[in-house]
Protein backbone atom coordinates (compact mmCIF):
# COMPACT_ATOMS: atom_id res chain seq x y z
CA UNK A 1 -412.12 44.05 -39.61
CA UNK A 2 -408.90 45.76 -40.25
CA UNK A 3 -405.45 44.22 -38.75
CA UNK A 4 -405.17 47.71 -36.68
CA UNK A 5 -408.01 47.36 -35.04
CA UNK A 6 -407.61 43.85 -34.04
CA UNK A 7 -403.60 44.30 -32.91
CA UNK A 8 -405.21 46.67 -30.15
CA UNK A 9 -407.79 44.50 -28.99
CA UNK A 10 -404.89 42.00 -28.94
CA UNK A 11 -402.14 44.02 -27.05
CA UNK A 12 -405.74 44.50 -24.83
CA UNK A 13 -406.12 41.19 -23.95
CA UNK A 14 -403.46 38.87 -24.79
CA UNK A 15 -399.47 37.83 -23.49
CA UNK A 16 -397.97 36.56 -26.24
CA UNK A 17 -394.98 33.97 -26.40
CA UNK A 18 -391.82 35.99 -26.42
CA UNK A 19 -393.62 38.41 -25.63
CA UNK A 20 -392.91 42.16 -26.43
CA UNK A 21 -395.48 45.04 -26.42
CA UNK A 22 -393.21 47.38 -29.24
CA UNK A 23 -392.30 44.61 -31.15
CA UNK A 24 -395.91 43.38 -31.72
CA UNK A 25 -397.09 46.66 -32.49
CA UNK A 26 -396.19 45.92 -36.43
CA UNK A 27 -397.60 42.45 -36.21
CA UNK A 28 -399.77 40.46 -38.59
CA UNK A 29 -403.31 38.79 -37.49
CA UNK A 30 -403.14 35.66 -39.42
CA UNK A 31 -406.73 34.59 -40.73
CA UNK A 32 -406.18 31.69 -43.50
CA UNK A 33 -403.62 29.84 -44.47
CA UNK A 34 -403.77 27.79 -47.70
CA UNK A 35 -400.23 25.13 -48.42
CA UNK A 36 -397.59 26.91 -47.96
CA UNK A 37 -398.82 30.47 -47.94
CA UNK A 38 -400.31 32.50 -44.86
CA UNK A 39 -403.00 34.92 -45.36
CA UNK A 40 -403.38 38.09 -42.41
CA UNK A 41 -406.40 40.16 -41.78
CA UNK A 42 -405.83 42.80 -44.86
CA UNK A 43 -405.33 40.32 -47.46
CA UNK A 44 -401.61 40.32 -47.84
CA UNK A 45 -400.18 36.45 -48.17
CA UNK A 46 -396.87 35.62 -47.17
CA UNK A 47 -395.25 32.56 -48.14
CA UNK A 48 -394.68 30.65 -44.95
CA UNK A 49 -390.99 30.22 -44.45
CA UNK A 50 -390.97 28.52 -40.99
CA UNK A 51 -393.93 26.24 -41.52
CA UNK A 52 -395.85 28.06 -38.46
CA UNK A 53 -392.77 26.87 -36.22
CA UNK A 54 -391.20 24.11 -38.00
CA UNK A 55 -394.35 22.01 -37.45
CA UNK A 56 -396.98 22.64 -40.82
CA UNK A 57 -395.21 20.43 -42.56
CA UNK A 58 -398.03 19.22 -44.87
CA UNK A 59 -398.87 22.98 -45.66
CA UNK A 60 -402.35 24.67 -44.04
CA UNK A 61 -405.96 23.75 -44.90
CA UNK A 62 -405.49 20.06 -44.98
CA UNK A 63 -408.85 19.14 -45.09
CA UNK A 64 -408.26 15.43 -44.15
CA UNK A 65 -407.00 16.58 -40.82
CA UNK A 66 -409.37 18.48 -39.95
CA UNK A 67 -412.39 16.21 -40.87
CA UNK A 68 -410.24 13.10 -38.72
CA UNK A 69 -410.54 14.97 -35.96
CA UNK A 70 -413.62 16.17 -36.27
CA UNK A 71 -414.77 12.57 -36.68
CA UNK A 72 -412.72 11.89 -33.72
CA UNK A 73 -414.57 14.52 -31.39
CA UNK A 74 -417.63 12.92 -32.30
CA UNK A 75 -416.72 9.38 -31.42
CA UNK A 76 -414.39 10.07 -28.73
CA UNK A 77 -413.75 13.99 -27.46
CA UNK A 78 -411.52 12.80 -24.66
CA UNK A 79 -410.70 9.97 -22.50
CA UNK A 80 -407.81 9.31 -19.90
CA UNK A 81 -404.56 8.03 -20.58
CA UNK A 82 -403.27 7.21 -17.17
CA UNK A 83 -402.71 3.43 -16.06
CA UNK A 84 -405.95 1.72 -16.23
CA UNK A 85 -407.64 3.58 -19.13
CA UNK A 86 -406.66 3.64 -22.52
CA UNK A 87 -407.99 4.30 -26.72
CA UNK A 88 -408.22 2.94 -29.87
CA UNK A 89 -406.15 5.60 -31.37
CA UNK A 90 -403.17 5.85 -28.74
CA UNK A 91 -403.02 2.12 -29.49
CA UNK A 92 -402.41 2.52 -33.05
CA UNK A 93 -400.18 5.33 -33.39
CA UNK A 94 -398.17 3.82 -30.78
CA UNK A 95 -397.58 0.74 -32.61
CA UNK A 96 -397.48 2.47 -36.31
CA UNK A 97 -394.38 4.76 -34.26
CA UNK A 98 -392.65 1.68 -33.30
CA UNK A 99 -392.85 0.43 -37.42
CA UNK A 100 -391.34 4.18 -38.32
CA UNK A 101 -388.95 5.30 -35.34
CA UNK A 102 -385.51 3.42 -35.10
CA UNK A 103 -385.55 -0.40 -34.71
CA UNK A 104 -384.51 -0.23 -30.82
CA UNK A 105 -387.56 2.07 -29.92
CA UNK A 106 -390.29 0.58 -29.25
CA UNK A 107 -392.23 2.10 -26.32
CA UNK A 108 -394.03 5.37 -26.43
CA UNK A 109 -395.13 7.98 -23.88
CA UNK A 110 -397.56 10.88 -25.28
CA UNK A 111 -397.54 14.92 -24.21
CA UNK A 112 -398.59 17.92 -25.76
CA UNK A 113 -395.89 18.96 -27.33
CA UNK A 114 -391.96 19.04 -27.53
CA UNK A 115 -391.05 20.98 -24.08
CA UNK A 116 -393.61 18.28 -22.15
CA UNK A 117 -391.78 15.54 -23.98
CA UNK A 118 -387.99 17.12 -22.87
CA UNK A 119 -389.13 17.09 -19.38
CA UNK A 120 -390.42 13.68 -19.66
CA UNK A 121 -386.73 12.26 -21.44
CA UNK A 122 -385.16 13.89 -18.15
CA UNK A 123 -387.39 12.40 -15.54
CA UNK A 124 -387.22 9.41 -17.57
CA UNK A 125 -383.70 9.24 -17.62
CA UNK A 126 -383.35 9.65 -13.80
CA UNK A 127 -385.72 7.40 -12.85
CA UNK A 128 -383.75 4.40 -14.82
CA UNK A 129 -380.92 4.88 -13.42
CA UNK A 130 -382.51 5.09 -9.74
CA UNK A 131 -383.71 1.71 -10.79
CA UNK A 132 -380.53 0.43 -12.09
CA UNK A 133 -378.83 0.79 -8.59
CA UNK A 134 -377.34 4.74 -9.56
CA UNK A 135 -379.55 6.95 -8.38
CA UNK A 136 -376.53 9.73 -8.69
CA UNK A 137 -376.83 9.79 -12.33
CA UNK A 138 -378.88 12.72 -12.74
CA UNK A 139 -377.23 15.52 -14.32
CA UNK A 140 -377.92 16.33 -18.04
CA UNK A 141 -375.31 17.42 -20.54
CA UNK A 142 -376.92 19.75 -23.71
CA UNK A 143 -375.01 22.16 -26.27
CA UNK A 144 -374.78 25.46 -27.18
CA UNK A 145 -377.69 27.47 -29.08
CA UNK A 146 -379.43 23.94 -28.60
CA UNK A 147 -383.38 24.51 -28.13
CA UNK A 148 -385.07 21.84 -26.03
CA UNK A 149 -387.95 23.99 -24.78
CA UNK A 150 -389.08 26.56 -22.22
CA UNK A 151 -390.65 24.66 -19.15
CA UNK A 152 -388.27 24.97 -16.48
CA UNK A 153 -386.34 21.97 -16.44
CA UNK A 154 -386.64 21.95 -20.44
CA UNK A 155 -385.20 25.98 -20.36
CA UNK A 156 -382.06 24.66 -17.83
CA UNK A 157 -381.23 22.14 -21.13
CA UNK A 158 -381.66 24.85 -23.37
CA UNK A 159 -378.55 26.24 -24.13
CA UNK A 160 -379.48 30.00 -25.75
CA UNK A 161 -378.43 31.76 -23.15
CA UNK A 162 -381.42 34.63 -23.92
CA UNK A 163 -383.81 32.62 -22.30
CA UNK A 164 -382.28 32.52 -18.86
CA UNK A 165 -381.81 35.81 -17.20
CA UNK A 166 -385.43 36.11 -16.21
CA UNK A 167 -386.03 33.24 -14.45
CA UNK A 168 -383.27 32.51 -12.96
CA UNK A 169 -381.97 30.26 -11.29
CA UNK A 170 -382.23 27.48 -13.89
CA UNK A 171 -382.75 23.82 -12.11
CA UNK A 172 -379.13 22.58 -11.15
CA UNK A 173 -377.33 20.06 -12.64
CA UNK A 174 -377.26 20.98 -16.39
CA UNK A 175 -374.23 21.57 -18.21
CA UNK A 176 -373.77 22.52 -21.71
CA UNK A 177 -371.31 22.02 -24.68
CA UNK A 178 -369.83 23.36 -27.74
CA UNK A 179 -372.26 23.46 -30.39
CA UNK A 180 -370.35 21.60 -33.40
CA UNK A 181 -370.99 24.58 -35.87
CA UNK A 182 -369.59 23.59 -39.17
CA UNK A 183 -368.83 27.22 -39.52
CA UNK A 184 -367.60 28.87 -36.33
CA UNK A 185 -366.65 25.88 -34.26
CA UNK A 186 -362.60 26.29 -34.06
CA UNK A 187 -360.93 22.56 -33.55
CA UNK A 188 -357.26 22.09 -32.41
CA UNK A 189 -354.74 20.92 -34.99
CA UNK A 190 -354.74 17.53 -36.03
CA UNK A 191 -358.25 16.76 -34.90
CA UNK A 192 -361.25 16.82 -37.27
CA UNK A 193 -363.99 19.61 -36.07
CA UNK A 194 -366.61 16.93 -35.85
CA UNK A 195 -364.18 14.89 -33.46
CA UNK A 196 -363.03 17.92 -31.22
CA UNK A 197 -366.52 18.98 -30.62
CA UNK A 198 -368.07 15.25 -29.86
CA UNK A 199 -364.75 15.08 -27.47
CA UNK A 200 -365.79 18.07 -25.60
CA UNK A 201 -369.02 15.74 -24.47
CA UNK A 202 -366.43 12.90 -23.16
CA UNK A 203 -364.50 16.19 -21.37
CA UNK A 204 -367.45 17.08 -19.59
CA UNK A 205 -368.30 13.25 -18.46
CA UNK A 206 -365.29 12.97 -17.66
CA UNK A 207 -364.98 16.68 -15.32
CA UNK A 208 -368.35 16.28 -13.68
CA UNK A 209 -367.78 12.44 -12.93
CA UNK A 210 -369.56 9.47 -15.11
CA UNK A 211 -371.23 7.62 -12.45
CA UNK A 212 -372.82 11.67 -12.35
CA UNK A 213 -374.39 11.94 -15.52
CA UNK A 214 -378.05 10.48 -16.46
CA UNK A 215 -378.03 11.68 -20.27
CA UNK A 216 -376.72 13.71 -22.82
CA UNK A 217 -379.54 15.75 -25.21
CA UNK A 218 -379.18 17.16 -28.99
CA UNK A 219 -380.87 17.88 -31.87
CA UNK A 220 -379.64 16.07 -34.57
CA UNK A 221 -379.04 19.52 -36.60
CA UNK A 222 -380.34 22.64 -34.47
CA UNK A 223 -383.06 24.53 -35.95
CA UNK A 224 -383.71 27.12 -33.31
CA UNK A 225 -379.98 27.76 -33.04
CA UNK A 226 -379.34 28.76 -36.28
CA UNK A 227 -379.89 25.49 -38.57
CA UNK A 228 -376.16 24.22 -37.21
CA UNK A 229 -375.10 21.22 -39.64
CA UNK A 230 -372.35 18.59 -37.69
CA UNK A 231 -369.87 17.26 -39.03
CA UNK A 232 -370.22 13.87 -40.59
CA UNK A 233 -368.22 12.02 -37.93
CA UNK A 234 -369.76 14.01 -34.98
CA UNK A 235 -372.61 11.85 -33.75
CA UNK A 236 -370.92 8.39 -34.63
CA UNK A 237 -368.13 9.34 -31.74
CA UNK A 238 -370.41 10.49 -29.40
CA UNK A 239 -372.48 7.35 -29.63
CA UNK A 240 -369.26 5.79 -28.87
CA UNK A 241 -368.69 8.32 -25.80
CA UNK A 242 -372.26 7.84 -24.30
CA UNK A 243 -371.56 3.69 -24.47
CA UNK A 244 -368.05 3.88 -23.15
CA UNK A 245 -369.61 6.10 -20.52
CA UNK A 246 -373.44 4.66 -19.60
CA UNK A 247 -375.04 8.06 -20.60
CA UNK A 248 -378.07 7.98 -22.20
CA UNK A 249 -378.22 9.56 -25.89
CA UNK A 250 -381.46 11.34 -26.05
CA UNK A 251 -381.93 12.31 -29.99
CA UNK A 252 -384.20 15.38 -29.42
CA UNK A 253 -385.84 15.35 -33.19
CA UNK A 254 -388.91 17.51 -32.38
CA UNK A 255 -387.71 19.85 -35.84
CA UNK A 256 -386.44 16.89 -37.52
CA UNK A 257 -388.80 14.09 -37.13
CA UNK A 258 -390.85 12.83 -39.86
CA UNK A 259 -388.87 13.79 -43.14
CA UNK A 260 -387.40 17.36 -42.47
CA UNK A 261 -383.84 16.75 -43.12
CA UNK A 262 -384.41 13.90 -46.30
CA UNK A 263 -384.72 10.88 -43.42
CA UNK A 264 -387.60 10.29 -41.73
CA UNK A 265 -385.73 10.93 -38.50
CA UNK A 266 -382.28 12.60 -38.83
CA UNK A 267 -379.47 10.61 -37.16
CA UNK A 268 -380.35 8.21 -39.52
CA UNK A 269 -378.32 10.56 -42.01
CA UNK A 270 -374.95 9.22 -39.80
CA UNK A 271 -376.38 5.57 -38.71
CA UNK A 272 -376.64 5.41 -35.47
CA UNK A 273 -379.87 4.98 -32.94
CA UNK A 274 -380.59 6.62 -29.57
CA UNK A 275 -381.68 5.80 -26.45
CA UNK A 276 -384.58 8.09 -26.24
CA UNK A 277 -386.31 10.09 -28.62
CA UNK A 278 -388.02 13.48 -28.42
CA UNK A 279 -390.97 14.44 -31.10
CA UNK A 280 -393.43 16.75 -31.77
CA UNK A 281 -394.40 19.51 -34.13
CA UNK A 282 -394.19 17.71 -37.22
CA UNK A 283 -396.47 14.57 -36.09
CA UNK A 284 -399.39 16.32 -36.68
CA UNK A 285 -398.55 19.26 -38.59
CA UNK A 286 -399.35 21.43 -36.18
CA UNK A 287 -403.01 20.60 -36.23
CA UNK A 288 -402.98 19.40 -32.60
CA UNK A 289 -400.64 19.91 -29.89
CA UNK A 290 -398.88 16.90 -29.54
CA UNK A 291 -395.72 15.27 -29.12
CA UNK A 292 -394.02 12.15 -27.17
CA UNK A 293 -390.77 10.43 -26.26
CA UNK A 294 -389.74 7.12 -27.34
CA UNK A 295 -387.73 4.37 -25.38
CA UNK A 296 -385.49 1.92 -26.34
CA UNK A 297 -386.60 -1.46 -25.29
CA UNK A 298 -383.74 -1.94 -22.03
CA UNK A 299 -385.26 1.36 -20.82
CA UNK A 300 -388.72 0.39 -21.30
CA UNK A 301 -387.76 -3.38 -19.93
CA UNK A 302 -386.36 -2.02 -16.68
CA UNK A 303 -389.21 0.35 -16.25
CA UNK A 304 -392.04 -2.79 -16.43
CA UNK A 305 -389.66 -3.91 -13.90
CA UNK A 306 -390.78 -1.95 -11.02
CA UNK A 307 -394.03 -2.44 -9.50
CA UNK A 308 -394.48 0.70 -7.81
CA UNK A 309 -396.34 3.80 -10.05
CA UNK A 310 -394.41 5.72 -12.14
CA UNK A 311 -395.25 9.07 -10.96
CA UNK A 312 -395.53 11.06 -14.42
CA UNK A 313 -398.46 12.18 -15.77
CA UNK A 314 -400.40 14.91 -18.35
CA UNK A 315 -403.88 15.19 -18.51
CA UNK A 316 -403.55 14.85 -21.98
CA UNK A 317 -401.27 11.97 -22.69
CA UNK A 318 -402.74 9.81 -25.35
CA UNK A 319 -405.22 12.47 -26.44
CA UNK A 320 -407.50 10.62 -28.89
CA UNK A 321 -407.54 13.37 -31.41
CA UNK A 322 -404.23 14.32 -31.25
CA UNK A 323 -403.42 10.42 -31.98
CA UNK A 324 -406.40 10.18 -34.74
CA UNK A 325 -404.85 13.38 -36.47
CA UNK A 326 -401.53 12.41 -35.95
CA UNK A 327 -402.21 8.70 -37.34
CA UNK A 328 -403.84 10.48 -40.50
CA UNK A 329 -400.81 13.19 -40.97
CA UNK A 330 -399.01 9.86 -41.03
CA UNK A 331 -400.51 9.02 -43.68
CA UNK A 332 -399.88 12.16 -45.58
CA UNK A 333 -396.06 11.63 -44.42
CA UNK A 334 -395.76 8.38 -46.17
CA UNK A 335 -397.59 8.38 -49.13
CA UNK A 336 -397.05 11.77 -50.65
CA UNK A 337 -393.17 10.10 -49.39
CA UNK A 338 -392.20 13.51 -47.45
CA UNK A 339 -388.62 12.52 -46.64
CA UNK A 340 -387.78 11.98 -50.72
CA UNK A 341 -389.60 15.77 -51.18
CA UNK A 342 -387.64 17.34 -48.43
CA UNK A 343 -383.95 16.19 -49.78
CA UNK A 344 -384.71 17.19 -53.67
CA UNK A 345 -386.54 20.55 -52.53
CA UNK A 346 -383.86 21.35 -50.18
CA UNK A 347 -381.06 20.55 -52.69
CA UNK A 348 -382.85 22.90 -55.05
CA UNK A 349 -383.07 25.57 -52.29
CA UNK A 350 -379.63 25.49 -50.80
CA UNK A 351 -378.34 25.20 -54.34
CA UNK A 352 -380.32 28.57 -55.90
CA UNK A 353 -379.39 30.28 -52.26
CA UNK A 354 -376.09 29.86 -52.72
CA UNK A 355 -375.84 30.72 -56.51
CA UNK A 356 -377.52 34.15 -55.13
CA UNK A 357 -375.82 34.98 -51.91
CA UNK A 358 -372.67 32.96 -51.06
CA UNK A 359 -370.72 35.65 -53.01
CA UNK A 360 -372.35 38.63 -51.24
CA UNK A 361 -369.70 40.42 -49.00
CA UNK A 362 -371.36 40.13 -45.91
CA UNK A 363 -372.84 36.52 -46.57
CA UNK A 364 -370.73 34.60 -44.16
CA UNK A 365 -372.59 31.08 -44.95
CA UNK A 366 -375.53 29.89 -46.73
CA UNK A 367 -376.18 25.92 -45.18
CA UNK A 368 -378.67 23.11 -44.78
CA UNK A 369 -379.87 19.70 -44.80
CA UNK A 370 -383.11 18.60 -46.37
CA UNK A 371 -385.37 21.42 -46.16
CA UNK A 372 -383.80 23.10 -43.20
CA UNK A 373 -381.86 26.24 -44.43
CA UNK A 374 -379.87 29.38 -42.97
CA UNK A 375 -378.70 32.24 -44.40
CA UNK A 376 -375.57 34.18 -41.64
CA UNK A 377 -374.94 37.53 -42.05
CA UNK A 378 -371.57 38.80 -41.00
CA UNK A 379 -369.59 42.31 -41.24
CA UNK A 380 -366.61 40.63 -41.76
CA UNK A 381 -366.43 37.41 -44.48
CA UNK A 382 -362.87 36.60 -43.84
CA UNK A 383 -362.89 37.12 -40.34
CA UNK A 384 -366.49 36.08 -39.42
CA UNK A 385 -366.75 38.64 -37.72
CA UNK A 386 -370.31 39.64 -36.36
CA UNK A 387 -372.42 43.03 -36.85
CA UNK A 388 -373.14 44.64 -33.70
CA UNK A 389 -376.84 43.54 -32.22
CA UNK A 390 -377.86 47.27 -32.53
CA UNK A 391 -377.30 47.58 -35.99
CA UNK A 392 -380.33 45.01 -35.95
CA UNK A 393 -379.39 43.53 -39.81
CA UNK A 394 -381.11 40.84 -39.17
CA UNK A 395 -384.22 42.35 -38.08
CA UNK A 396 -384.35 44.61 -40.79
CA UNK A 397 -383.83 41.73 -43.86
CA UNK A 398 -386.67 40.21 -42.26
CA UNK A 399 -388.95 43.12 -42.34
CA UNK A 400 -387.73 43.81 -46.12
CA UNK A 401 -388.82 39.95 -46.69
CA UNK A 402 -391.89 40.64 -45.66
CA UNK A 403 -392.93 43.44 -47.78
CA UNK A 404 -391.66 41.00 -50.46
CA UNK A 405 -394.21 38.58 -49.25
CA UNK A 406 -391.56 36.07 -47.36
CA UNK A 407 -392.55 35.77 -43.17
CA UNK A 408 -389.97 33.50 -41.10
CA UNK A 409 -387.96 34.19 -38.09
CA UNK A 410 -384.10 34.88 -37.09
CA UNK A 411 -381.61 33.70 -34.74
CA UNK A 412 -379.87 36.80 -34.78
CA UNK A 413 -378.37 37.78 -37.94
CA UNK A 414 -378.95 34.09 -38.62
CA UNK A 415 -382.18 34.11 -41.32
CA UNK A 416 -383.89 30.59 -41.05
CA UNK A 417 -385.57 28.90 -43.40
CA UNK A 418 -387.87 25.69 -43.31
CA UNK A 419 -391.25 25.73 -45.11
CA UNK A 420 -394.05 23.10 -45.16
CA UNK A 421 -392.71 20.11 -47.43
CA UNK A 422 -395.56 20.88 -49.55
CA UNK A 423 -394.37 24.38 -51.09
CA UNK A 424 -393.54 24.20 -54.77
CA UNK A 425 -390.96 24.33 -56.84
CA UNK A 426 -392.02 28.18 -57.87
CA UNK A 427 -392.68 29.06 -54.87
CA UNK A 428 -388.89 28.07 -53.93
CA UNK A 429 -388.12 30.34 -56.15
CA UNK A 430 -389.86 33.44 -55.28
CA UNK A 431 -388.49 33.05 -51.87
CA UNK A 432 -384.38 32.86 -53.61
CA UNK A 433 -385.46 36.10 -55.35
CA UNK A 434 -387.34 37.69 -52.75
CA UNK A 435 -384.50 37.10 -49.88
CA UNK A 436 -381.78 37.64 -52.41
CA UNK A 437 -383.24 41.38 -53.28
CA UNK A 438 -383.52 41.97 -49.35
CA UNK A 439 -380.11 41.59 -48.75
CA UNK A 440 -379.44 43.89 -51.63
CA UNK A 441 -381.59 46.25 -50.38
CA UNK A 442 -380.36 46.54 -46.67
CA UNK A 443 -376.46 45.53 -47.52
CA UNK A 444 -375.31 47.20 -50.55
């Protein structure tokens, strides 16, 4: 059936996330996908440059995914995870999480994917503190084009700004930062950028009140935002500010988990552990929707401490085939060593992009770590100065990518790259050359 046909029994019948009628009108019906490359209803294959959403990590048509949980829906389609019920594979993952994750964590709550598992740091968070005596620590601190997820309380943390006007008003007490933007963030004399922006946390502790504040939230480097890289010295201070302060660090690592950046979880890359941890996406490379949040073992400690029930719950916590396939993508993680991959392929990739584009006039920066990548467009180099939204430049590299075979998304005039860990070396290089003639094409 052709992709015409089947766009207008989809603007029929479906609402679509982010959704917008015009805009959808040129979309693609996706029928295969095969590694890295995506397949839509006439044929065409685009090489997938967001890995779905960050999440495809171990490319499409895994077989041994599939056939796990398929396996796994004929032993076991569904049980309970509440208090009182519990499964084979749950029990596994959670302890093969606590042999992966960072030393401190290990205690693990299930969802179904990364805005469940924001929600559940936050409530989380609160109810510790309640049980420490400070029930007034509840407000949450996030940053600046940070993307923790769209359920209400998950949007109020997010901190791009787009997603707020409609819903209005956001849940109180969330405040946000400074992104620290190795490229646009602007730090006072004398101070390292890295420093100045981790300071601007202990500013806003400090202005709201500590005894105020249950947590503070970030993605080690944020995709959704734009692929922002801190500083080297960033997170190390503001591990120091949440101690000196008793906020919570919650390391939200639903992009970055399992190998993205070149660690197996990212603030690894500056040596230093969280409190909590937020994953997703990448756990089961997108075969099921699943995620979690880890605890470190005070927070898990104090919570075995109360007997009354801790009133949080999804019907599909602990999903035994989200845990089978996740358990098996595990697998995959390790032994075809995923974090190794992602640092050499994303050393190749950041160093062809930039041997292609960083001397382009209106290239303002070409960054990334491991195979998370981001290409700015600017009007201005040596001002950084930004094109005007309705000039659309962005929008309209993206739509000459795709008739050169390349499909990802944009923050902006931000172009974001981050395919599975699988794609190939060649393939790395037909996206360099594709992109590269793009912005030719709609810049020169």
């Amino acid at each position: 059936m052709q992709k015409t046909e089947l766009l207008r029994r989809d603007q029929d019948h479906l609402i679509h996330p982010l959704h917008n009628r015009q805009l959808h009108r040129e979309g693609h019906v996706w029928v295969k996908g095969e590694g890295a490359e995506l397949i839509d209803a006439d044929g065409e294959r685009y090489l997938d440059m967001l890995a779905g959403l960050w999440n495809v990590v171990a490319g499409h048509g895994r077989t041994e995914l599939s056939e796990v949980a398929s396996q796994q829906m004929s032993d076991l389609a569904y049980c309970s995870g509440y208090a009182g019920s519990s499964n084979l594979p749950a029990i596994e993952l959670a302890e093969r999480l606590a042999g992966m994750t960072y030393p401190s964590i290990n205690r693990f709550f299930f969802t179904s994917g990364g805005g469940e598992a924001t929600d559940s740091t936050i409530k989380t968070a609160r109810y510790f503190w309640k049980l420490r005596g400070q029930p007034e620590k509840t407000k949450v601190i996030a940053r600046q084009w940070g993307y923790h997820g769209v359920t209400l309380a998950a949007m109020s943390a997010t901190g791009i700004s787009s997603y707020w006007p409609m819903f209005e008003p956001r849940v109180p007490g969330f405040f946000h930062i400074a992104a620290p933007d190795s490229y646009r963030y602007r730090a006072p004399a004398g101070i390292s950028p890295g420093l100045a922006a981790a300071d601007e946390l202990e500013q806003a502790i400090l202005r709201e009140g500590a005894d105020s504040i249950a947590m503070f939230i970030a993605e080690p480097i944020q995709g959704a935002g734009g692929v922002l890289i801190p500083p080297d010295d960033y997170f190390p201070r503001i591990r120091e500010i949440c101690d000196r302060h008793k906020v919570l660090l919650v390391a939200d690592e639903v992009i970055t988990g399992f190998g993205r950046t070149g660690k197996m979880f990212a603030l690894d890359h500056w040596g230093i552990q969280p409190d909590m941890i937020q994953f997703a996406k990448a756990i089961t490379s997108g075969y099921f929707p699943f995620g979690g949040i880890g605890v470190n073992d005070e927070i898990a400690e104090t919570l075995d401490s109360d007997q009354a029930v801790w009133m949080h719950a999804y019907t599909y916590s602990a999903h035994p085939v989200g845990c089978a396939v996740a358990l098996r993508n595990l697998d995959i993680i390790e032994q075809e060593d995923f974090p190794r991959q992602a640092s050499e392929k994303g050393d190749d990739l950041l160093q062809k992009l930039t041997t292609a584009l960083a001397d382009h006039p209106h290239v303002g920066d070409v960054r990334g770590k491991g195979l998370m990548c981001a290409v700015e467009f600017v009007r201005d180099k040596s001002t950084k100065e930004e094109f005007d939204a309705a000039e659309q430049v962005g929008g309209r590299i993206h739509a000459a990518a795709q008739q050169r075979g390349l499909f990802s998304r944009l923050r902006g005039d931000v172009f974001l790259l981050a395919p599975p860990i699988v794609i190939s070396t060649g393939q790395l290089d037909r996206v360099v050359e594709a992109l590269s003639d793009s912005v030719h094409e709609v810049l020169d």
